[in-house]
C-alpha atoms as a PDB file:
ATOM      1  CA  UNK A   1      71.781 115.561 115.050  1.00  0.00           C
ATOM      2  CA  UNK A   2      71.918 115.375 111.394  1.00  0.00           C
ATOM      3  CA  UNK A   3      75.786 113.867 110.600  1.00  0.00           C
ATOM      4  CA  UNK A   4      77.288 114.226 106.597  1.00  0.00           C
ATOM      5  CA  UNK A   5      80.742 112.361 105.367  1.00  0.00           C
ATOM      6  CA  UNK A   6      83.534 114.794 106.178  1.00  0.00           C
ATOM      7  CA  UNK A   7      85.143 115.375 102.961  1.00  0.00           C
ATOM      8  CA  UNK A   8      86.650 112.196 100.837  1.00  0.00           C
ATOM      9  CA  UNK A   9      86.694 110.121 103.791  1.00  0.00           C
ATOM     10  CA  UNK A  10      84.758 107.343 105.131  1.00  0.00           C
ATOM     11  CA  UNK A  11      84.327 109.387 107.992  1.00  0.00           C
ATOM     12  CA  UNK A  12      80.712 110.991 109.440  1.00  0.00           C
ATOM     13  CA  UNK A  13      80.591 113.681 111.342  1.00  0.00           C
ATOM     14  CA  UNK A  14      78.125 116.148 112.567  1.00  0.00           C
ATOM     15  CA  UNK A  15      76.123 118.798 110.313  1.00  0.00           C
ATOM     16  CA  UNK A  16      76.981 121.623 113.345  1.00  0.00           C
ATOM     17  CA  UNK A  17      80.679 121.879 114.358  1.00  0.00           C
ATOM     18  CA  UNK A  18      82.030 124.144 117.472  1.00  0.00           C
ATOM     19  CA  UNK A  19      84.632 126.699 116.417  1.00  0.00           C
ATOM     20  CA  UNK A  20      87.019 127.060 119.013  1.00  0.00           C
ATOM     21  CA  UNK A  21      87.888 130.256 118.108  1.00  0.00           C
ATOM     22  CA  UNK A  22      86.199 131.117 121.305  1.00  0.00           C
ATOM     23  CA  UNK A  23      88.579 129.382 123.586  1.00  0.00           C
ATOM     24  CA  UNK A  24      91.522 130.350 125.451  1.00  0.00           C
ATOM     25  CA  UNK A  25      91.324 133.939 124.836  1.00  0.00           C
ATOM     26  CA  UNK A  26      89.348 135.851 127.565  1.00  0.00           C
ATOM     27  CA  UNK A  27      88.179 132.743 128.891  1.00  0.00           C
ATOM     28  CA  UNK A  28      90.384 130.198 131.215  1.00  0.00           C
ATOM     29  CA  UNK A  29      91.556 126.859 130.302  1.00  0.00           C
ATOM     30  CA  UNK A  30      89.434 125.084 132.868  1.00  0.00           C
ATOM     31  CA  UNK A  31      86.420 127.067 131.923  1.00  0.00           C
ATOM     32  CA  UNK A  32      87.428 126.244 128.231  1.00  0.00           C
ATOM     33  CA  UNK A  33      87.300 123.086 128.813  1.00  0.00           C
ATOM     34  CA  UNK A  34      83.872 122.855 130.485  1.00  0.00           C
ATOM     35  CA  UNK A  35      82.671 124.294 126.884  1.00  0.00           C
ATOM     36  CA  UNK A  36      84.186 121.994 124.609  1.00  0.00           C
ATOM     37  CA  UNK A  37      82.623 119.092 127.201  1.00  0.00           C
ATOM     38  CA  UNK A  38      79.301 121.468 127.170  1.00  0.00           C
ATOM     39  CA  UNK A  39      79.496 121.208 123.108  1.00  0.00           C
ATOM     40  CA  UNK A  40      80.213 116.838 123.360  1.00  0.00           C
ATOM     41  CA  UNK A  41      77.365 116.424 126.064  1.00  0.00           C
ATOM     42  CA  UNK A  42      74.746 118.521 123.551  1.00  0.00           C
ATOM     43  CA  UNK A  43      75.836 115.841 120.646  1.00  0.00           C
ATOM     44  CA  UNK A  44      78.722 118.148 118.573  1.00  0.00           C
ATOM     45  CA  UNK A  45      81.387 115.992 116.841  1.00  0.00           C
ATOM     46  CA  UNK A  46      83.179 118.517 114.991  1.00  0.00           C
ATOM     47  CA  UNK A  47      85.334 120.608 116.473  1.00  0.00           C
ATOM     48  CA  UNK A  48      88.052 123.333 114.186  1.00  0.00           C
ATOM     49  CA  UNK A  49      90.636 124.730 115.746  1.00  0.00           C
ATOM     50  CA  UNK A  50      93.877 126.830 115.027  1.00  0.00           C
ATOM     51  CA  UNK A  51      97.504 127.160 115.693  1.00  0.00           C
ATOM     52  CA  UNK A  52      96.459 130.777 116.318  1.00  0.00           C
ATOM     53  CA  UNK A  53      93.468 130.259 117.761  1.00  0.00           C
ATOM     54  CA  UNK A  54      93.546 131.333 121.445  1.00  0.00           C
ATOM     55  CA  UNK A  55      97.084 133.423 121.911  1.00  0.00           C
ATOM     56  CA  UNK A  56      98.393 130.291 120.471  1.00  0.00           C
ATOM     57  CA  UNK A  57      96.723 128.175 122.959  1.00  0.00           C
ATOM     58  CA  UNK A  58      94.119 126.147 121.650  1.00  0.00           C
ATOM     59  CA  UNK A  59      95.491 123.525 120.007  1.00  0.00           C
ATOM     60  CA  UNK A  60      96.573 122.166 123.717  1.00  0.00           C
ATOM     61  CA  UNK A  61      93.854 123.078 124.984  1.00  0.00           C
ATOM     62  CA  UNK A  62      91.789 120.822 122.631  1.00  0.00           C
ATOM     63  CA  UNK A  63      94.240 118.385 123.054  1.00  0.00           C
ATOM     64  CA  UNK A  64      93.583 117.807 126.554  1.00  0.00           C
ATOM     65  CA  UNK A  65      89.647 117.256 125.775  1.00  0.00           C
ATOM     66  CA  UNK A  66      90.719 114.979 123.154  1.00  0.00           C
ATOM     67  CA  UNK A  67      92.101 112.612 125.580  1.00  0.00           C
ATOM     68  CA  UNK A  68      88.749 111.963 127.075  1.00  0.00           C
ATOM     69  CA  UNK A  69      86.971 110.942 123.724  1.00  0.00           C
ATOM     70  CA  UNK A  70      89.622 109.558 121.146  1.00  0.00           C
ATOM     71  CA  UNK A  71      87.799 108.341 118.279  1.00  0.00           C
ATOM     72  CA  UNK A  72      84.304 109.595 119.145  1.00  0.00           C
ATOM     73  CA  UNK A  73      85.132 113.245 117.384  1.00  0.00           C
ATOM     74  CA  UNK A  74      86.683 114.989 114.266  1.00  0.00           C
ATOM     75  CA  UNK A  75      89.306 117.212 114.219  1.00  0.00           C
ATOM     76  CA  UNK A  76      90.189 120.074 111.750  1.00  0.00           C
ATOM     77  CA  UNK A  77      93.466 121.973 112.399  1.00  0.00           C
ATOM     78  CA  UNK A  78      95.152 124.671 110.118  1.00  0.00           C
ATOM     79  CA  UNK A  79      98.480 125.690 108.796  1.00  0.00           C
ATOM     80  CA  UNK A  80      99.160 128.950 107.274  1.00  0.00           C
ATOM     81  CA  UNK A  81      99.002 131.795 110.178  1.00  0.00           C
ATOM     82  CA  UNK A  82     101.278 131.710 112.902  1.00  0.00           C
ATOM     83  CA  UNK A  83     100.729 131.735 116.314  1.00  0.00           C
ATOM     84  CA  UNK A  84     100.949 134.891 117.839  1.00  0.00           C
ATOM     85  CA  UNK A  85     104.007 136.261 119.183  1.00  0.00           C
ATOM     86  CA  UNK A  86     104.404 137.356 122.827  1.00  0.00           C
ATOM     87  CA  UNK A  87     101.834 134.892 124.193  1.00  0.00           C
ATOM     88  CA  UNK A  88     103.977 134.715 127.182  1.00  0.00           C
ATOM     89  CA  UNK A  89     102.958 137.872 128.152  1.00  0.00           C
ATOM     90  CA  UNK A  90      99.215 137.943 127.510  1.00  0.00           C
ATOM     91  CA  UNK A  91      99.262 135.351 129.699  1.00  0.00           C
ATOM     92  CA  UNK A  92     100.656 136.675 132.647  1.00  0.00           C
ATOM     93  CA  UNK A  93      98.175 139.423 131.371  1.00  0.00           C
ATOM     94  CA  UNK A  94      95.262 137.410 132.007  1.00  0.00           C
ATOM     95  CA  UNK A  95      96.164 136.325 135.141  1.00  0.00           C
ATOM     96  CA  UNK A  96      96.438 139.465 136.815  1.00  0.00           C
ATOM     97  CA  UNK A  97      93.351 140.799 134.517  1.00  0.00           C
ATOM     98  CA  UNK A  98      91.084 138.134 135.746  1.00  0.00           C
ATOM     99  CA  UNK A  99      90.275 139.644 138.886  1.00  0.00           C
ATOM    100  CA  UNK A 100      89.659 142.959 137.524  1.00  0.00           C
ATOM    101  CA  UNK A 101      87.319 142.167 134.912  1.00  0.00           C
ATOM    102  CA  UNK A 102      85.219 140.336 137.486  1.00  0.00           C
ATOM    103  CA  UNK A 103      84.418 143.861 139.349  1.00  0.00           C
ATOM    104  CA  UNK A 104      84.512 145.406 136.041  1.00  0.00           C
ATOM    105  CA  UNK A 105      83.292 143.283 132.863  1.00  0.00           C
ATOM    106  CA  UNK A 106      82.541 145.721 130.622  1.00  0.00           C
ATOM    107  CA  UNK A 107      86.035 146.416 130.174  1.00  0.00           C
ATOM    108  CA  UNK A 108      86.468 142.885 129.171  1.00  0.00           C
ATOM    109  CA  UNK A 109      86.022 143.894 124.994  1.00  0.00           C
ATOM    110  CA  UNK A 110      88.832 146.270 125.022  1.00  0.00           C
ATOM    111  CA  UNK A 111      91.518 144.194 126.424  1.00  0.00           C
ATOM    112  CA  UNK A 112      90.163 141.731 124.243  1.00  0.00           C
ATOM    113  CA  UNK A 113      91.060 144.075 121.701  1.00  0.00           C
ATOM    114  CA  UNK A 114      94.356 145.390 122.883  1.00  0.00           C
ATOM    115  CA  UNK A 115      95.428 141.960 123.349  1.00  0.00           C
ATOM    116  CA  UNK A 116      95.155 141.056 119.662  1.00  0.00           C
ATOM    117  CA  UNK A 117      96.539 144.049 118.294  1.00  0.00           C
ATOM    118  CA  UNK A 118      99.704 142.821 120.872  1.00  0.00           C
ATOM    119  CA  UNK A 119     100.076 139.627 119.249  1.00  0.00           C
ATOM    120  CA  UNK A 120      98.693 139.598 116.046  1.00  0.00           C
ATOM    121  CA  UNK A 121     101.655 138.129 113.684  1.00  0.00           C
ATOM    122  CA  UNK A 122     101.664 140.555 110.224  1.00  0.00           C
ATOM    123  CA  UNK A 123     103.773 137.718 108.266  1.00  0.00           C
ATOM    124  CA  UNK A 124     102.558 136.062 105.664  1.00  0.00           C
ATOM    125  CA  UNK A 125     103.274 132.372 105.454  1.00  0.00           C
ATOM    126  CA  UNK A 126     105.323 131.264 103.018  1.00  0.00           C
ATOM    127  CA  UNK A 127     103.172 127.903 102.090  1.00  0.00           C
ATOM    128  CA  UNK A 128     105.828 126.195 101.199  1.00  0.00           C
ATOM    129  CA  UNK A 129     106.345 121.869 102.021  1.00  0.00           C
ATOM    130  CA  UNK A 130     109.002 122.565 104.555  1.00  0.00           C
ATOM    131  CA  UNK A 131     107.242 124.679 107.151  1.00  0.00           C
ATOM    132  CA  UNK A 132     103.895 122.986 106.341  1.00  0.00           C
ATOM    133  CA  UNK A 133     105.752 119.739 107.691  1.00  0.00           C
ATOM    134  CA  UNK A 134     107.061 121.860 110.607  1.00  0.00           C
ATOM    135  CA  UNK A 135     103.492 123.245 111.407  1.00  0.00           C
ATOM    136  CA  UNK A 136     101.431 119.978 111.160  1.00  0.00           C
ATOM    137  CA  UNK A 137     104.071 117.816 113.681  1.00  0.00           C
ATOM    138  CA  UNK A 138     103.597 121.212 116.073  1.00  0.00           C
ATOM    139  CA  UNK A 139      99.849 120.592 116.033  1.00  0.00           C
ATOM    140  CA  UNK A 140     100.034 116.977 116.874  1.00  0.00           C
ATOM    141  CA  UNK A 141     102.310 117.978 119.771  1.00  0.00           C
ATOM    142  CA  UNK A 142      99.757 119.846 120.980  1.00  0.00           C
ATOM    143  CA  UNK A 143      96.562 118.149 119.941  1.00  0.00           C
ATOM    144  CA  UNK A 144      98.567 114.890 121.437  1.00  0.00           C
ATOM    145  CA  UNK A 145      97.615 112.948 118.886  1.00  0.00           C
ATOM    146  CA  UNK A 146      98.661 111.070 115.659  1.00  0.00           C
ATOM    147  CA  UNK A 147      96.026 111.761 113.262  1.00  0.00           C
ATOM    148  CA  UNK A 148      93.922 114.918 112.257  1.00  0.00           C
ATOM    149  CA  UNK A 149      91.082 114.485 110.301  1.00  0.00           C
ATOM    150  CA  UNK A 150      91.538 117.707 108.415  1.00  0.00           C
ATOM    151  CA  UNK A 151      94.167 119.892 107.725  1.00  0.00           C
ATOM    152  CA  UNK A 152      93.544 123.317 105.987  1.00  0.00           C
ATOM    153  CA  UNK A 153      95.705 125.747 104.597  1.00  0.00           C
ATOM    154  CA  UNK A 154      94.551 129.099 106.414  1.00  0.00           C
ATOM    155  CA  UNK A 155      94.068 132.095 104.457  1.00  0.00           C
ATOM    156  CA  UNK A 156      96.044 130.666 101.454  1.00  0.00           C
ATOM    157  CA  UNK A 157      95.201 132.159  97.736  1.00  0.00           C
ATOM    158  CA  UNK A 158      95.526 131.069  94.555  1.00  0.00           C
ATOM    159  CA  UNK A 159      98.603 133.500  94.096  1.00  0.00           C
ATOM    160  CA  UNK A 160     100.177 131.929  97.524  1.00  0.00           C
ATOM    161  CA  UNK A 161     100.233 127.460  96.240  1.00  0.00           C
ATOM    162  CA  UNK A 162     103.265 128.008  94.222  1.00  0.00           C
ATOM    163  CA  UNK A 163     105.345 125.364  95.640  1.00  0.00           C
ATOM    164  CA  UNK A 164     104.119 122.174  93.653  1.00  0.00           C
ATOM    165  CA  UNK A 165     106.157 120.264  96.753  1.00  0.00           C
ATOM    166  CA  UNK A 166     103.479 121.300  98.931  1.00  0.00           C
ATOM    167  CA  UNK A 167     100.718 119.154  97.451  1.00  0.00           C
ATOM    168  CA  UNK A 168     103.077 116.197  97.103  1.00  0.00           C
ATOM    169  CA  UNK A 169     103.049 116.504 101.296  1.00  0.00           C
ATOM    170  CA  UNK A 170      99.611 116.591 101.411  1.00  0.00           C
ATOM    171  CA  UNK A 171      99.022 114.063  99.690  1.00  0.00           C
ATOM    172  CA  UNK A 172     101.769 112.027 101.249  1.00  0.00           C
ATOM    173  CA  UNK A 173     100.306 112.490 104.732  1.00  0.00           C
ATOM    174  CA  UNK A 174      97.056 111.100 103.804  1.00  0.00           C
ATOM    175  CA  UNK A 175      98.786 108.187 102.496  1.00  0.00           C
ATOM    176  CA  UNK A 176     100.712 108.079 105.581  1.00  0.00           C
ATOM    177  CA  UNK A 177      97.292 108.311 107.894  1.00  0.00           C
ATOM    178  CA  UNK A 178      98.518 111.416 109.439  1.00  0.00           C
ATOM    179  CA  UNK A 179      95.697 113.386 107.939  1.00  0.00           C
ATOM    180  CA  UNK A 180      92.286 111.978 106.527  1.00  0.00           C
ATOM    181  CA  UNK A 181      91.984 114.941 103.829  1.00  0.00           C
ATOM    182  CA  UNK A 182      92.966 118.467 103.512  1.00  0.00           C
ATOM    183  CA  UNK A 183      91.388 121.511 101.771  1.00  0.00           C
ATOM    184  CA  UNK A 184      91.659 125.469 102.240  1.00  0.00           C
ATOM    185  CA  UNK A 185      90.380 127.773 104.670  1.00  0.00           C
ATOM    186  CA  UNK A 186      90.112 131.346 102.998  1.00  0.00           C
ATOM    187  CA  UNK A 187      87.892 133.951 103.058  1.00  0.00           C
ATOM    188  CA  UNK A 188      84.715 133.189 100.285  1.00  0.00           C
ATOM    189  CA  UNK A 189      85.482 136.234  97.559  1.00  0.00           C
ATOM    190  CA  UNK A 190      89.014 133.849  97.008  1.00  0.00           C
ATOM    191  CA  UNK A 191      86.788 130.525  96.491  1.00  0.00           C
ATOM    192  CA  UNK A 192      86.585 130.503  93.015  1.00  0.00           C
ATOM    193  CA  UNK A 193      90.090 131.357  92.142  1.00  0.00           C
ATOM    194  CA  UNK A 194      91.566 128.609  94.053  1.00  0.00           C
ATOM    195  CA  UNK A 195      88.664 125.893  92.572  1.00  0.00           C
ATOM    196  CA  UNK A 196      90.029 127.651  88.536  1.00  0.00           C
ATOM    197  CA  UNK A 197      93.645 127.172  89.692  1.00  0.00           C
ATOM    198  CA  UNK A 198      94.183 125.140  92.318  1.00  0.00           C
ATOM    199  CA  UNK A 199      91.352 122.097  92.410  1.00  0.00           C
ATOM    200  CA  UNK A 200      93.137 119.645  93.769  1.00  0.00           C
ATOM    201  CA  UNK A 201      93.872 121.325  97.224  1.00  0.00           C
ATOM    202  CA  UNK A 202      90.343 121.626  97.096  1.00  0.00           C
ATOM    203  CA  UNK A 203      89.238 118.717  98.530  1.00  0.00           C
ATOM    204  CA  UNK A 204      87.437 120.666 101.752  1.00  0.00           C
ATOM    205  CA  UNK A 205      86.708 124.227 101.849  1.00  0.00           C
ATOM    206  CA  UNK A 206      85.917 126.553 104.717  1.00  0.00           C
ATOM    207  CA  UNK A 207      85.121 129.913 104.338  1.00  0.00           C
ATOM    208  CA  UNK A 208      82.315 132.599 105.484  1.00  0.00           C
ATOM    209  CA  UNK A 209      78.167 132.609 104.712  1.00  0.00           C
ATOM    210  CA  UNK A 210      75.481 134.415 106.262  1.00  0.00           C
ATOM    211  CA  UNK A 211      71.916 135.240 104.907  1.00  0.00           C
ATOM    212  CA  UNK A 212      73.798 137.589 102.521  1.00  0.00           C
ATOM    213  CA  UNK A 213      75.646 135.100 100.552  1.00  0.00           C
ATOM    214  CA  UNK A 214      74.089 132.981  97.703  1.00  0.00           C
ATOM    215  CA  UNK A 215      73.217 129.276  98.427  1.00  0.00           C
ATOM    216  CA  UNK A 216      75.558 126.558  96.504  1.00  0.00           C
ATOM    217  CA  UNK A 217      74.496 125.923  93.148  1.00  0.00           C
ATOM    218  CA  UNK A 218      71.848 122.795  92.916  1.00  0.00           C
ATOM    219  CA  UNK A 219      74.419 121.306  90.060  1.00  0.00           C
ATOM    220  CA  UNK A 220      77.111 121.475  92.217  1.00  0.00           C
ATOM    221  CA  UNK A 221      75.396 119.631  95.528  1.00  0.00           C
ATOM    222  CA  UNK A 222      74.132 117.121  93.383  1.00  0.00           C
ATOM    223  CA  UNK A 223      77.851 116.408  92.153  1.00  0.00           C
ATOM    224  CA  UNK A 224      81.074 114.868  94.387  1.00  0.00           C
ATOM    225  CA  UNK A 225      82.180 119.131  94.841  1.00  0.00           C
ATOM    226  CA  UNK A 226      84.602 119.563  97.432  1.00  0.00           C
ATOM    227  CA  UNK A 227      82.422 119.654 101.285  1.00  0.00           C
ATOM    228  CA  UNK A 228      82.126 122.587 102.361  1.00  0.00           C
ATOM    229  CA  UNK A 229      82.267 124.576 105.868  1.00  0.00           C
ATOM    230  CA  UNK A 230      81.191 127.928 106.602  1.00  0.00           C
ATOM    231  CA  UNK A 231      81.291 129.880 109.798  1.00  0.00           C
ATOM    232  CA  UNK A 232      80.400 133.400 110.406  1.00  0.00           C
ATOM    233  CA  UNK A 233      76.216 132.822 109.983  1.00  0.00           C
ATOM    234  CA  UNK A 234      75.856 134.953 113.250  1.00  0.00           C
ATOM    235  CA  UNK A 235      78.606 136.810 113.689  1.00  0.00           C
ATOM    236  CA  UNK A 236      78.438 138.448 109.911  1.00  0.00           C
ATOM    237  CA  UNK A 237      76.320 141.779 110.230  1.00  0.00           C
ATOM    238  CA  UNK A 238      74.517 140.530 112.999  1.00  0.00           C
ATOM    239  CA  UNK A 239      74.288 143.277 115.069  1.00  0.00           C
ATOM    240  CA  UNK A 240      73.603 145.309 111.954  1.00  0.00           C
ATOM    241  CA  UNK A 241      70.981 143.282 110.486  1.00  0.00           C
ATOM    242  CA  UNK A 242      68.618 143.315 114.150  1.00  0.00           C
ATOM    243  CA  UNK A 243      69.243 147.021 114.175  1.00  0.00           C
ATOM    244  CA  UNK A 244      67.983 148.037 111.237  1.00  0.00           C
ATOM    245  CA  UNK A 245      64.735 145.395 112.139  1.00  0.00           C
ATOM    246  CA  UNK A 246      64.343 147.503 115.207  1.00  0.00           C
ATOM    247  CA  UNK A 247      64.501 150.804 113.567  1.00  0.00           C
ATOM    248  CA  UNK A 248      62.127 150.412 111.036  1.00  0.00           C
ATOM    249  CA  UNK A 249      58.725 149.376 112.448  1.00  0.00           C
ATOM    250  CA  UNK A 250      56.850 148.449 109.364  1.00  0.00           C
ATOM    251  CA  UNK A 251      60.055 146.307 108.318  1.00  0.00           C
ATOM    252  CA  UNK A 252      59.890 144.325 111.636  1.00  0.00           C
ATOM    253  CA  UNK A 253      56.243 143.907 111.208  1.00  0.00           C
ATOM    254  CA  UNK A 254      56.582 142.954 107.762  1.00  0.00           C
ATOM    255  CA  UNK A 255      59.324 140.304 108.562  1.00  0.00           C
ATOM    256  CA  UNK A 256      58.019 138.672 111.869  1.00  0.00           C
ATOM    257  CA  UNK A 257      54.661 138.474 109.960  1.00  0.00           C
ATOM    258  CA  UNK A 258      56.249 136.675 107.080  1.00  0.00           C
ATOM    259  CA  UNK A 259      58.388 134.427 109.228  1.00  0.00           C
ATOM    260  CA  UNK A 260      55.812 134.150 111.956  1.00  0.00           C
ATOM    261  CA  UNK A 261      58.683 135.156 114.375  1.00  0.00           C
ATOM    262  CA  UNK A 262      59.288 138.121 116.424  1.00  0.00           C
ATOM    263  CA  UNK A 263      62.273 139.364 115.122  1.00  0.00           C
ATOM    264  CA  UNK A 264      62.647 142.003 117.321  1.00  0.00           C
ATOM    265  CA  UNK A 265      63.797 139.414 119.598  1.00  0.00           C
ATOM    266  CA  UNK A 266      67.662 139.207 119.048  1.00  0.00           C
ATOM    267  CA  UNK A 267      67.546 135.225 120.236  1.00  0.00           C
ATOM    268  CA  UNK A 268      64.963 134.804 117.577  1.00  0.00           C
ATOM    269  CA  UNK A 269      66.832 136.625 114.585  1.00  0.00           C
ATOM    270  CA  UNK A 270      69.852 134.846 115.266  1.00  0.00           C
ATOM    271  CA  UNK A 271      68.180 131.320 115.794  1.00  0.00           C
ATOM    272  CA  UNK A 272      66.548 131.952 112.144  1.00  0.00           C
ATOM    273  CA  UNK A 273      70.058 133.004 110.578  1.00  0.00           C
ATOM    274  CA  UNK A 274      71.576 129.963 111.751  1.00  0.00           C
ATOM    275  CA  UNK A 275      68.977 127.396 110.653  1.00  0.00           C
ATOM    276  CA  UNK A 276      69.043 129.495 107.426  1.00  0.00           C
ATOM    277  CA  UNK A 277      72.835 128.746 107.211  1.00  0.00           C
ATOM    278  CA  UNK A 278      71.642 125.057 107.431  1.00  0.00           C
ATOM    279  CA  UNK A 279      68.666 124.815 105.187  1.00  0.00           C
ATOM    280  CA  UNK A 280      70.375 126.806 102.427  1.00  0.00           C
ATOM    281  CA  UNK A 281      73.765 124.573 102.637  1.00  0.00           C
ATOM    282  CA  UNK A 282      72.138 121.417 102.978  1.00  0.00           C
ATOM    283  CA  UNK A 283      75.721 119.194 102.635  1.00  0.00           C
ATOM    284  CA  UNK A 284      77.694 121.493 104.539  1.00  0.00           C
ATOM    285  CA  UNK A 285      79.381 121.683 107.688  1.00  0.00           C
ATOM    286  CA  UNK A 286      78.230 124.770 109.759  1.00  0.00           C
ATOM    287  CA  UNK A 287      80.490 125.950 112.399  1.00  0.00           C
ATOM    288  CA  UNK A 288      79.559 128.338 115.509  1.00  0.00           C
ATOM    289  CA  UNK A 289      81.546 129.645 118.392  1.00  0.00           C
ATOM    290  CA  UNK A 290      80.407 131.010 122.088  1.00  0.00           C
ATOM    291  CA  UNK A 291      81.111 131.043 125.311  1.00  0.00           C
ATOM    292  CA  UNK A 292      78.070 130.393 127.147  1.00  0.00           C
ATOM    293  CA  UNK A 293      76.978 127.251 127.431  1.00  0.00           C
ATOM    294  CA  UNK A 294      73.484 128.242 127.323  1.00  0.00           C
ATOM    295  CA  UNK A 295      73.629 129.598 123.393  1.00  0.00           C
ATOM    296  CA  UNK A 296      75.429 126.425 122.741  1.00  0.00           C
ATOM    297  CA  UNK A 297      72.477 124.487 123.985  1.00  0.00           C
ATOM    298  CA  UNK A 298      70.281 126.536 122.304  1.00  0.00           C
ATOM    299  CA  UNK A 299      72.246 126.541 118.964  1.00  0.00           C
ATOM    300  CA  UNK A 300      71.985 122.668 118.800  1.00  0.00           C
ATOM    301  CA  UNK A 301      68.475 122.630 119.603  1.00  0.00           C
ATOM    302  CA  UNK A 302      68.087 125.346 116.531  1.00  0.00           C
ATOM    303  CA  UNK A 303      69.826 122.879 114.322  1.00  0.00           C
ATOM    304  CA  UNK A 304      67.593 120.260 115.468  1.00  0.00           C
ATOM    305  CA  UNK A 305      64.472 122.191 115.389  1.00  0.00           C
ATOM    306  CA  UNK A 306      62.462 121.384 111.718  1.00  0.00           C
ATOM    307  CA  UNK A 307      59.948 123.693 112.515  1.00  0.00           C
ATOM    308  CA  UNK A 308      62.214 126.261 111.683  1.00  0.00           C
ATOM    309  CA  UNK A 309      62.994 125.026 108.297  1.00  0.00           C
ATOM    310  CA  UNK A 310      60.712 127.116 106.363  1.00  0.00           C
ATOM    311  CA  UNK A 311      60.796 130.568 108.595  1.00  0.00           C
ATOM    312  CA  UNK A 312      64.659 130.164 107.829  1.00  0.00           C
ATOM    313  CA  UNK A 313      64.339 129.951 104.400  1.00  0.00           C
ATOM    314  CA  UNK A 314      61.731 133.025 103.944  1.00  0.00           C
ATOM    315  CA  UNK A 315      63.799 135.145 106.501  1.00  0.00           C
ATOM    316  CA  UNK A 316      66.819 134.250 103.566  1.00  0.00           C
ATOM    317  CA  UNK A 317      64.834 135.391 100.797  1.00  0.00           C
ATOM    318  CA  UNK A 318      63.548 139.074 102.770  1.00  0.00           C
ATOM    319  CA  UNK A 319      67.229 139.292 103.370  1.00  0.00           C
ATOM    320  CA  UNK A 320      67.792 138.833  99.594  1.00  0.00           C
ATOM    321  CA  UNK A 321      65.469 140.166  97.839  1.00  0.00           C
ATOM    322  CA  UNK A 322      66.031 143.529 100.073  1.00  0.00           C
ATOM    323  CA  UNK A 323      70.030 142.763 100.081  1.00  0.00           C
ATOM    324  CA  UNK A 324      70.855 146.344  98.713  1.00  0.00           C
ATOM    325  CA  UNK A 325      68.692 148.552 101.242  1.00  0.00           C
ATOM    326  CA  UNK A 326      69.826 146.631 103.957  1.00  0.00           C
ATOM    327  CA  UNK A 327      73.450 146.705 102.914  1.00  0.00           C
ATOM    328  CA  UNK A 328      72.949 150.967 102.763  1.00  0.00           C
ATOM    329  CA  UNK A 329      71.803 150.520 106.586  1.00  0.00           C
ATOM    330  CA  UNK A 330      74.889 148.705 107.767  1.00  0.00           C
END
């Protein structure tokens, strides 16, 4: 698997990175487990994670897998959103859910949904030094660790780094060896503000890109820009994106023709969005989240795949060059 220096560091890591986003929510810890193993054994070395991530859960979780293969994987963590309040009870939730949704999984999505709208925490952090400090000793508790690799700000804005202490700790940290680097996670429409304002928390940034988005600018690959990491290349319209292929029949012809793909295949669609979320960000991290071991197999071998290279890159530019009818669609 292709491997790229994470951020200002010394450090390589891999190209494709498991979000675990996907962990500790309707899924067990031991089951969790077996995916973060699944993700290791298939060659990923880049794992993100979040305080909230999970009910609140997995950080520890994570932790736990860590233990088994210090120094043989990256870490990012996050500070910024809390962990969600009354995980306590979603827990005992799950545990007498779990027997329920196995005679009846289809109503697995909405308690998956009522469970979020339980805990979701509608504060907005304060990004200040002090509870920054509080948050990052919380995730080494958990993570069971001394050292993160990197440590983003979740969700901040350029309006929300007002505290000039804040990137004094930062900074600090890494000199301490508590983090390798830091950056910003944040969705991509507040990228450019914080880069105008705010460059030097801008070390690492993480934010969204599907076949939608525009590719990095050449100028800026070919310079030292902050390393980037997107997420959402098969999540983002999707489901959208394969319907509209299936109802328009001269469309799907059109585009399987052009790629030399069925595309009325979901697997296939999504295979070519996520190699297009490689070949069009070639010194970026790309992170992807499931819970079947089986798409996480098949996601590596996507990444590893070069025969996809170019029906990746002409499924990108149907996508853009029909952007606007599609977008009417979805």
């Amino acid at each position: 698997m292709q491997t790229i220096s994470l951020a200002d560091t010394n450090r390589q890591t891999t190209r494709l990175g498991f979000g675990c986003g996907s962990i500790m929510g309707a899924t067990n810890r031991r089951n969790s487990l077996k995916l973060l193993e699944t993700a290791y054994e298939a060659g990923i070395r880049h794992f993100d994670v979040a305080p909230m991530y999970g009910y609140g859960e997995a950080e520890a979780c994570l932790g736990e897998f860590l233990q088994n293969h210090r120094g043989q994987i990256t870490i990012a963590t996050k500070y910024g959103i809390a962990p969600p309040k009354k995980s306590a009870i979603i827990k005992l939730g799950r545990r007498i859910a779990g027997p329920i949704l196995k005679q009846l999984p289809s109503l697995k999505h909405n308690l998956a949904k009522a469970a979020n709208a339980a805990t979701r925490n509608p504060e907005r952090p304060a990004f200040t030094a002090t509870q920054a400090k509080a948050s990052l000793e919380r995730s080494l508790i958990a993570l069971r660790t001394g050292h993160i690799y990197l440590w983003l700000l979740h969700e901040a804005t350029a309006a929300d780094l007002q505290d000039d202490t804040l990137l004094s700790l930062l900074e600090a940290e890494v000199k301490r060896g508590i983090i390798s680097t830091f950056g910003i996670g944040s969705s991509a429409d507040k990228i450019p503000g914080l880069l105008a304002t705010h460059p030097a928390y801008c070390r690492a940034l993480q934010y969204e890109w599907s076949v939608f988005d525009s590719p990095i600018p050449d100028a800026l690959i070919r310079t030292s820009a902050p390393l980037r990491i997107h997420h959402g290349a098969l999540t983002k319209n999707f489901h959208a994106i394969h319907k509209s292929i299936l109802n328009n029949k001269p469309l799907c012809q059109r585009w399987s023709a052009s790629t030399n793909t069925d595309l009325s295949h979901p697997e296939a669609l999504a295979h070519l969005m996520l190699k297009a979320s490689l070949v069009m960000n070639p010194t970026s991290i790309i992170l992807f989240s499931s819970k079947n071991p089986a798409h996480i197999h098949a996601n590596i071998h996507t990444a590893a795949d070069t025969t996809l290279e170019l029906p990746a890159r002409q499924l990108y530019n149907l996508v853009q060059s029909e952007r606007d009818q599609l977008l009417m669609t979805i």
